[in-house]
Protein backbone atom coordinates (compact mmCIF):
# COMPACT_ATOMS: atom_id res chain seq x y z
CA UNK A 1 -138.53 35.41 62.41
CA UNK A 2 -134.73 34.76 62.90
CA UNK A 3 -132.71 33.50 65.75
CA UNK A 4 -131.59 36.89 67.39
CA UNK A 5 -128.13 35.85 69.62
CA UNK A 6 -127.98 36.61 73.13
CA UNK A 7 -126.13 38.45 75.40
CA UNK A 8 -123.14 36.55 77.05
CA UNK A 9 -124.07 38.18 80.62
CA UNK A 10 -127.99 36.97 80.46
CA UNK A 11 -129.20 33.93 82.33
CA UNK A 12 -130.86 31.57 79.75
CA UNK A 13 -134.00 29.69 80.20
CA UNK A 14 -134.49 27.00 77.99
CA UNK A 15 -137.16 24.57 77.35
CA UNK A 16 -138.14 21.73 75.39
CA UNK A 17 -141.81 20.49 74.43
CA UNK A 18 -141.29 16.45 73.78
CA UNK A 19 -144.51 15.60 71.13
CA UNK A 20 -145.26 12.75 69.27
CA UNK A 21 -144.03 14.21 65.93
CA UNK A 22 -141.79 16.98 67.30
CA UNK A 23 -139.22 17.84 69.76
CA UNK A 24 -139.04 21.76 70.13
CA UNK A 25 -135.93 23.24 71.89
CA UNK A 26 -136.76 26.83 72.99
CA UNK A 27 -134.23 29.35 74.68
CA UNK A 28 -134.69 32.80 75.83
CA UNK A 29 -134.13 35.19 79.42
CA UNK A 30 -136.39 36.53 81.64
CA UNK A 31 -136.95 40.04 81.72
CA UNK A 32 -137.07 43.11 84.45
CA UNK A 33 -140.53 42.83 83.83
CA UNK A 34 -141.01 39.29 84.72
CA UNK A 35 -141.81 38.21 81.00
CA UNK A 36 -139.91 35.77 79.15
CA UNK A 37 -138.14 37.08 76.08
CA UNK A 38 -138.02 34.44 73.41
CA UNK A 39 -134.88 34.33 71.61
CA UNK A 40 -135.14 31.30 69.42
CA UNK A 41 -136.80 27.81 68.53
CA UNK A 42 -135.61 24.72 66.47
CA UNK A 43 -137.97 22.19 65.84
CA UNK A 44 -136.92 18.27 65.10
CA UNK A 45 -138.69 14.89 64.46
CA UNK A 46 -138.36 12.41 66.56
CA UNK A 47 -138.96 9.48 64.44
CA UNK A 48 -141.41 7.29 66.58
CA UNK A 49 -139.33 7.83 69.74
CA UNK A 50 -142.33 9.16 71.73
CA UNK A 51 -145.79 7.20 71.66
CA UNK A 52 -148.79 9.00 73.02
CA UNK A 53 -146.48 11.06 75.22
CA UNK A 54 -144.27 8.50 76.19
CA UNK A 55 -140.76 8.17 75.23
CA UNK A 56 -140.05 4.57 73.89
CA UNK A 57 -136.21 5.00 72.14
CA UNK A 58 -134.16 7.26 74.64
CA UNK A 59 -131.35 7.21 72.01
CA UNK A 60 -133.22 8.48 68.90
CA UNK A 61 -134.77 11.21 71.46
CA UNK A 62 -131.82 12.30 72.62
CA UNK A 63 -130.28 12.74 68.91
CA UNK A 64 -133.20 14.77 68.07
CA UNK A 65 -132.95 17.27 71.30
CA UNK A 66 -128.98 17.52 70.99
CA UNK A 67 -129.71 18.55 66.56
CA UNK A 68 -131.83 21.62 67.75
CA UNK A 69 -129.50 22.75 70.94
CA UNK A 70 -126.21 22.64 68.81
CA UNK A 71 -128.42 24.38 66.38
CA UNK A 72 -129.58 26.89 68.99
CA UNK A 73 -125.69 27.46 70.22
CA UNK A 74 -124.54 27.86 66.51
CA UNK A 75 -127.20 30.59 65.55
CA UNK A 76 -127.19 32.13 68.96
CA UNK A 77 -123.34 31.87 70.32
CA UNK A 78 -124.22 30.58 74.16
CA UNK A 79 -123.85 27.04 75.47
CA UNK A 80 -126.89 25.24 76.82
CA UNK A 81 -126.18 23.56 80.31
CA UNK A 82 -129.54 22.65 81.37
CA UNK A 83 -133.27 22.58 80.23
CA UNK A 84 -137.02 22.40 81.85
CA UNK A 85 -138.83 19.72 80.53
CA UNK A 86 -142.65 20.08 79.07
CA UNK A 87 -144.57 16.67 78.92
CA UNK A 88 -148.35 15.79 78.55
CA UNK A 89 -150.20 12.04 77.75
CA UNK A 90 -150.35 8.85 79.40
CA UNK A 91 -147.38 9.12 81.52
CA UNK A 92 -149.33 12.62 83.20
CA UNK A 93 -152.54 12.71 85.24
CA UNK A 94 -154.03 14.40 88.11
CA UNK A 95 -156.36 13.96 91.10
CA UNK A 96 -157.97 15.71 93.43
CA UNK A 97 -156.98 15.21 97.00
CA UNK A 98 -158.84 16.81 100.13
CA UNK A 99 -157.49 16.82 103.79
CA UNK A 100 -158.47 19.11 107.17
CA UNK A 101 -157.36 20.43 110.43
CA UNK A 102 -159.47 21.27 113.36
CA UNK A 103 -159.02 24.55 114.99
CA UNK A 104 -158.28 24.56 118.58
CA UNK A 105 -158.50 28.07 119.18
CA UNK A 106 -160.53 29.25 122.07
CA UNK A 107 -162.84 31.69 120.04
CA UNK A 108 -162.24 29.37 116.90
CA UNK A 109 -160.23 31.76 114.89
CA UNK A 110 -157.81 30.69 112.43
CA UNK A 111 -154.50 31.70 112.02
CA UNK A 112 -151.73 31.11 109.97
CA UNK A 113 -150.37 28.35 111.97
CA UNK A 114 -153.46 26.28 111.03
CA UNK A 115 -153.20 27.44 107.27
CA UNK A 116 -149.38 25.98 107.34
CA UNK A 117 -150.75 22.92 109.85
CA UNK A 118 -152.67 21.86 106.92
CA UNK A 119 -150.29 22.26 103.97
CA UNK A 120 -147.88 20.38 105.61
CA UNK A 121 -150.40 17.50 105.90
CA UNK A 122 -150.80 18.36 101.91
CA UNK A 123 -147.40 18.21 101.36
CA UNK A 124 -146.57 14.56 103.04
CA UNK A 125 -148.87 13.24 100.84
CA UNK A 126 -147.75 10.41 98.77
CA UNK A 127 -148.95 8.21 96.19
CA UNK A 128 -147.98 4.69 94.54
CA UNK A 129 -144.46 3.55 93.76
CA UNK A 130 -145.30 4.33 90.13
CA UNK A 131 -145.99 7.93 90.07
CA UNK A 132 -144.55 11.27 91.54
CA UNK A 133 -146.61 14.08 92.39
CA UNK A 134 -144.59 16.40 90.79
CA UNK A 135 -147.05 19.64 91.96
CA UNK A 136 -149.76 20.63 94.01
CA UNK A 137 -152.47 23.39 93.29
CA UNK A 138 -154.61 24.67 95.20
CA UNK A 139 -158.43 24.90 94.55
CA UNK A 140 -160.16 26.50 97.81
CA UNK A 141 -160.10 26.60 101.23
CA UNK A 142 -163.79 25.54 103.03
CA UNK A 143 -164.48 26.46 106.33
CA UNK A 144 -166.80 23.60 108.73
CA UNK A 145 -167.85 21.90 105.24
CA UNK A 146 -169.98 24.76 104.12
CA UNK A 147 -168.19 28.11 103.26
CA UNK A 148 -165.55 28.38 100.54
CA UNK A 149 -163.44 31.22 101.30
CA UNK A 150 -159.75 32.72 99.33
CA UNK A 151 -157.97 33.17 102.54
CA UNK A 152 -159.36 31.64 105.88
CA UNK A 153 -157.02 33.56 107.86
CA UNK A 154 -159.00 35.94 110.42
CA UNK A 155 -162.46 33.90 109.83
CA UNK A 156 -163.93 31.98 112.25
CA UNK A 157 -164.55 28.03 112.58
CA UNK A 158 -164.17 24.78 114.09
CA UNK A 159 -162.77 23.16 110.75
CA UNK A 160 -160.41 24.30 108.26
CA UNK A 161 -160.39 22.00 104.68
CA UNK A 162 -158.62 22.13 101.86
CA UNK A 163 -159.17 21.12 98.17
CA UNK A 164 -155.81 20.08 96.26
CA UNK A 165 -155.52 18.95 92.24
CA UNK A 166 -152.53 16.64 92.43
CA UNK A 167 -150.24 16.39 89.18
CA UNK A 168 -148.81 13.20 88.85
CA UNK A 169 -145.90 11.66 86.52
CA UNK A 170 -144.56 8.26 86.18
CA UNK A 171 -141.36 7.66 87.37
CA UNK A 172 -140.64 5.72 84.86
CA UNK A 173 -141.26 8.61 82.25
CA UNK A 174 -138.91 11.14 84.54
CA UNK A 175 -136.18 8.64 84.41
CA UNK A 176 -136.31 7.97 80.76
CA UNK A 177 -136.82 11.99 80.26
CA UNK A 178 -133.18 12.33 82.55
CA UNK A 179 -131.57 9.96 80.22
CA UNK A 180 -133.01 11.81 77.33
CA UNK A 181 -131.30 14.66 78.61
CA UNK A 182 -127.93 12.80 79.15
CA UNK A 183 -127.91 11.64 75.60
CA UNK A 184 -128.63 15.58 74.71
CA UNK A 185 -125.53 16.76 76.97
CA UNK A 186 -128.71 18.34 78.97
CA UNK A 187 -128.86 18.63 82.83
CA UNK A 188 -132.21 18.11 84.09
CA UNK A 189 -133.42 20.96 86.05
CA UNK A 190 -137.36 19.98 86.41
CA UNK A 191 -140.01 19.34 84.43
CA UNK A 192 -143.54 21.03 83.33
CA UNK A 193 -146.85 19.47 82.34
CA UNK A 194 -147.75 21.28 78.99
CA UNK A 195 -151.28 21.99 79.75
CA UNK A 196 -151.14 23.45 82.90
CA UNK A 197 -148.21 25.43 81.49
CA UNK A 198 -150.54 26.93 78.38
CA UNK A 199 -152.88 28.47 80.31
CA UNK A 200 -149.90 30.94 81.58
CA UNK A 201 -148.69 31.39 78.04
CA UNK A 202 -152.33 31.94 75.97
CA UNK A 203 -155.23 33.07 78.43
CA UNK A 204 -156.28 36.74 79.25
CA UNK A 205 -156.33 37.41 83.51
CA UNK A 206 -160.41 36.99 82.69
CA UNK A 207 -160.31 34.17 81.21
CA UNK A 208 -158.31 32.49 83.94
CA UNK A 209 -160.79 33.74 86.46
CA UNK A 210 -164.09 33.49 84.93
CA UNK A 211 -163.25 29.97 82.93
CA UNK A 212 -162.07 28.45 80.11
CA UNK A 213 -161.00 25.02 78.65
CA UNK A 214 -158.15 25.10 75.94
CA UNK A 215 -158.23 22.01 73.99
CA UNK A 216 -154.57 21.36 72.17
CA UNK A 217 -154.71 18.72 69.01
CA UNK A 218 -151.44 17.48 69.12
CA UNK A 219 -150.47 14.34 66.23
CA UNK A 220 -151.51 11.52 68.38
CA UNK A 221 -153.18 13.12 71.25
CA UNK A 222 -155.20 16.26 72.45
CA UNK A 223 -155.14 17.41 75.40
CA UNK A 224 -157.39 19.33 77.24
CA UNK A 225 -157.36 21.33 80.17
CA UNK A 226 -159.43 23.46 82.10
CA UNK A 227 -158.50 26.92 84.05
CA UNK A 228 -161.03 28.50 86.63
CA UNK A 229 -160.10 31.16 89.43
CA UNK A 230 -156.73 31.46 88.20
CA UNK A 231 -155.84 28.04 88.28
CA UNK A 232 -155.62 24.52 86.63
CA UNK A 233 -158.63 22.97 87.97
CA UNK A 234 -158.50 19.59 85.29
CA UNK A 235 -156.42 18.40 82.45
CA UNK A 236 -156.62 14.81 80.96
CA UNK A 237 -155.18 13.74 77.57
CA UNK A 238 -157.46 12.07 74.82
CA UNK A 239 -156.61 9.59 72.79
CA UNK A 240 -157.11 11.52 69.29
CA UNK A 241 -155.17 13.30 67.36
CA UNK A 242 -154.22 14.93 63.91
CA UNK A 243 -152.54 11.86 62.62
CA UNK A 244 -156.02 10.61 63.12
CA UNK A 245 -156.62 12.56 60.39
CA UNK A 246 -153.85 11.85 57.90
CA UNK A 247 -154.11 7.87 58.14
CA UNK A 248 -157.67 8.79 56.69
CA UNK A 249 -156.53 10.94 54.43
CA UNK A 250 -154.03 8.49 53.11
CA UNK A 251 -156.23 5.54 52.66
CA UNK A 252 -158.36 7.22 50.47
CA UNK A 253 -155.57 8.74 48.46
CA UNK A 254 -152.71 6.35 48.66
CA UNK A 255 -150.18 8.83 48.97
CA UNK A 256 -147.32 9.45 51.16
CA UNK A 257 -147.30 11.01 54.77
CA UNK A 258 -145.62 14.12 53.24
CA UNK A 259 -147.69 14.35 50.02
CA UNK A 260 -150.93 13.64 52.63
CA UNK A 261 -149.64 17.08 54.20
CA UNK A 262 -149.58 18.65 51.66
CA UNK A 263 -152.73 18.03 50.67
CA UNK A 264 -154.18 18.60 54.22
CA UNK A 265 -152.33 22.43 54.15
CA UNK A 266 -153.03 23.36 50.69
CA UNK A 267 -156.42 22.41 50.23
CA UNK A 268 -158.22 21.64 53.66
CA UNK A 269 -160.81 23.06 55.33
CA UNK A 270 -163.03 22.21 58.52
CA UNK A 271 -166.60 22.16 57.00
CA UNK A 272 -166.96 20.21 53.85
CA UNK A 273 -169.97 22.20 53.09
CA UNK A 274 -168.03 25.01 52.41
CA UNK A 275 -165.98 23.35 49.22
CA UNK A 276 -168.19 23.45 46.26
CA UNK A 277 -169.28 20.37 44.67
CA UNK A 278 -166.73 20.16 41.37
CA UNK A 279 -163.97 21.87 43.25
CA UNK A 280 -160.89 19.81 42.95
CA UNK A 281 -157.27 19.04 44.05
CA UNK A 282 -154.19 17.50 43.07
CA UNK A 283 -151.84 15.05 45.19
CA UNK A 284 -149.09 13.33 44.31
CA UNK A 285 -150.01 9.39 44.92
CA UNK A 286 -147.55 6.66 45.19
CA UNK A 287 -145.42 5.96 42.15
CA UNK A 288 -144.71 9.94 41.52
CA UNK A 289 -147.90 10.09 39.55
CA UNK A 290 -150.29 12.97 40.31
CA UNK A 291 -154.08 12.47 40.77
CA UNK A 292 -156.64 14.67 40.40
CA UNK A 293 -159.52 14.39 43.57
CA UNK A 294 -162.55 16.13 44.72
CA UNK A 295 -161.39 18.29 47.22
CA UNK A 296 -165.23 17.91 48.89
CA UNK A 297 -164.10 14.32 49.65
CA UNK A 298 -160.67 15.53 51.22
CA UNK A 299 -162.38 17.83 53.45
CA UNK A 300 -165.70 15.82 54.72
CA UNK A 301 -163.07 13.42 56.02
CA UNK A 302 -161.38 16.05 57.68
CA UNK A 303 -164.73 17.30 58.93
CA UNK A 304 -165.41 13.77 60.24
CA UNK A 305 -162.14 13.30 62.44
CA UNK A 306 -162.51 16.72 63.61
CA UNK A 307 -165.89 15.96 64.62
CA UNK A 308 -164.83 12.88 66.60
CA UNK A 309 -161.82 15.39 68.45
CA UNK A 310 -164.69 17.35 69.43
CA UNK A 311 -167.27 15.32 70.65
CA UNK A 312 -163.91 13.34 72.72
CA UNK A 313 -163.25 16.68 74.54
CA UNK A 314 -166.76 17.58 75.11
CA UNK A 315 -167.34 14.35 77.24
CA UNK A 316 -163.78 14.67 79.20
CA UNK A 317 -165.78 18.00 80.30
CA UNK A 318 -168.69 16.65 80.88
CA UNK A 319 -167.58 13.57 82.70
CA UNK A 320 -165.46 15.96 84.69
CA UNK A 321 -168.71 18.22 85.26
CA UNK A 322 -167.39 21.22 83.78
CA UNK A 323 -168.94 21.52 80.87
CA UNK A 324 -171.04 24.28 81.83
CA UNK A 325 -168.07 26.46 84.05
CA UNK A 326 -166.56 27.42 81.27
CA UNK A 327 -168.32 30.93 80.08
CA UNK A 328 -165.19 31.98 78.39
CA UNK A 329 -165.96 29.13 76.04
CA UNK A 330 -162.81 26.58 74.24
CA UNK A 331 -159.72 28.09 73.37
CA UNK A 332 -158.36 26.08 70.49
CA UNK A 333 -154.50 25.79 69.94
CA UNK A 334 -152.20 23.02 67.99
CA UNK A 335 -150.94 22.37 64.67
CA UNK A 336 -153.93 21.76 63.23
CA UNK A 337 -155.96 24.88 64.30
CA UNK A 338 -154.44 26.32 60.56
CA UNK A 339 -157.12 24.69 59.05
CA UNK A 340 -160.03 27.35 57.91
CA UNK A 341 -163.43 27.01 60.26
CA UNK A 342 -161.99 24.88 62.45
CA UNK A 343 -163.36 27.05 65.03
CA UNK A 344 -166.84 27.22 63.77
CA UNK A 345 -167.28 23.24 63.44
CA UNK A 346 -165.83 23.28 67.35
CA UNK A 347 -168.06 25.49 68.45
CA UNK A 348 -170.95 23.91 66.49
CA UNK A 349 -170.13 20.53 67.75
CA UNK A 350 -169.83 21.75 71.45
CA UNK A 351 -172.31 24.37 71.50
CA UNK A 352 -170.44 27.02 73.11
CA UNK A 353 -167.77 29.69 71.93
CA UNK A 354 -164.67 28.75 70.75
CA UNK A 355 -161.57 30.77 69.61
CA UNK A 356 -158.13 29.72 68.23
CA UNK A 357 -155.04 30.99 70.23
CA UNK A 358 -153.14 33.54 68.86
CA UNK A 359 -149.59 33.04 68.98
CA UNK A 360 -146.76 35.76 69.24
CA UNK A 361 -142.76 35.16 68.87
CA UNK A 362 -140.21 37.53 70.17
């Protein structure tokens, strides 16, 4: 779909999703409805500036962002001024945090006051010199240790608790992402951790409250996060991805990291079993030659990384005890979701339902 330009008198919103393959720079305005009108996307590499989330070369970063906004201005006639700032990996994490207030009423009933008594304990809390807590969400209210309520306001008790997931970001990684920007001609106006952020952009309102995990396979990581009554309960970042994949793939072939995407996109699949035994392929190998393969051998080592992928996010649940408060299943999303039965080997390997996201533009 092409760029469509914008209005001169709309208030812009742009943001850009820093990978470890890609840098995507996307602008749009909010509507009357509250929705977010996409307008446009460019998409650049970033040449090993960003390792497992991390930016390592500012410079080559910053190239990369300011190619796709002066692309953006050209094709859409506005200036960009600022940008929000999506991030996931190492440099992310969260934790959960708990803290109380008693309630000195005389009949014990609590009241507002004590509800904003005890976020303002929440929101003095700090953490190391070498992360930020960049947002809290809240996860429940419990009243004397025993009853979880939505809002404690009018109930009765002697103790009022509440349950926070703490996002955290290095400070290191803001500062580099704020000189990112600077190289970019960007201002900095915040930033977003992508996971939490999906579940806004690709869950139904009953998936949110009944339960889901999406798991994303990025290139060198996927990450995984995990939405219950309407909000972000867990997230955590593995340390797998879909290049995983391709450094397989080009051992056995010998061919180049283009050529070895090609390959993957023309003739992969998820479940080797599937690809009949003579089937076969062609790739270009090094030295511009072409080589004929058996495409069964492309895809069981396909099926064997994405097994691993699987199996990774299937213990992050399980170590996080959620593996089985998640009724609405895995919602699969990432690059390499294109692949046929990708959702069927998930699902296998997991034992529970899994769906790729859908994606709309516009």
């Amino acid at each position: 779909m092409a760029n469509e330009k914008i209005n001169e008198k709309q208030e812009c919103i742009v943001g850009i999703d820093i990978g470890s393959s890609h840098v995507k720079v996307s602008i749009g305005y909010k509507q009357e409805n509250g929705l977010l009108n996409v307008k446009g996307i460019e998409i650049q590499n970033v040449n090993d500036s960003v390792k497992d989330g991390s930016i390592v070369q500012v410079m080559e970063l910053g190239k990369a962002i300011e190619a796709a906004k002066s692309a953006l201005e050209r094709e859409l006639n506005v200036t960009l001024k600022d940008a929000y700032v999506g991030i996931s990996g190492s440099a992310v994490s969260c934790a959960r945090y708990e803290d109380f207030v008693s309630i000195n009423s005389p009949n014990n009933l609590i009241t507002e006051s004590d509800v904003h008594d005890l976020t303002e304990r929440i929101n003095k809390v700090s953490t190391n010199n070498e992360d930020k807590i960049i947002e809290r969400i809240l996860q429940r209210y419990i009243i004397d240790d025993r009853q979880e309520v939505r809002n404690p306001v009018g109930a009765f008790g002697t103790k009022l608790s509440a349950e926070y997931l703490l996002v955290l970001c290095s400070k290191v990684q803001i500062d580099r992402i704020k000189q990112t920007l600077f190289q970019a001609r960007l201002q900095y106006k915040g930033i977003c951790v992508t996971p939490i952020a999906q579940s806004l952009a690709l869950l139904s309102k009953e998936e949110q409250d009944e339960g889901v995990a999406i798991v994303d396979i990025g290139c060198d990581l996927t990450d995984i996060s995990v939405v219950r009554n309407g909000k972000v309960c867990y997230f955590a970042s593995l340390p797998i991805g879909a290049s995983s994949i391709n450094n397989d793939l080009a051992q056995f072939v010998s061919a180049s990291k283009s050529n070895i995407e090609k390959l993957k996109k023309s003739y992969g699949e998820a479940i080797a079993e599937n690809i009949p035994l003579d089937a076969t392929c062609s790739v270009e190998v090094l030295g511009h030659s072409r080589k004929q393969i058996l495409q069964r051998n492309v895809v069981e080592i396909i099926e064997e990384r994405l097994k691993d992928i699987a199996r990774f996010a299937l213990k992050s649940l399980r170590e996080a005890k959620l593996s089985n408060k998640i009724p609405c299943g895995v919602l699969l999303t990432g690059g390499s979701t294109y692949l046929s039965n990708i959702d069927k080997l998930f699902s296998r390997e997991m034992n529970m339902s899994v769906r790729c996201a859908d994606t709309l533009y516009g």
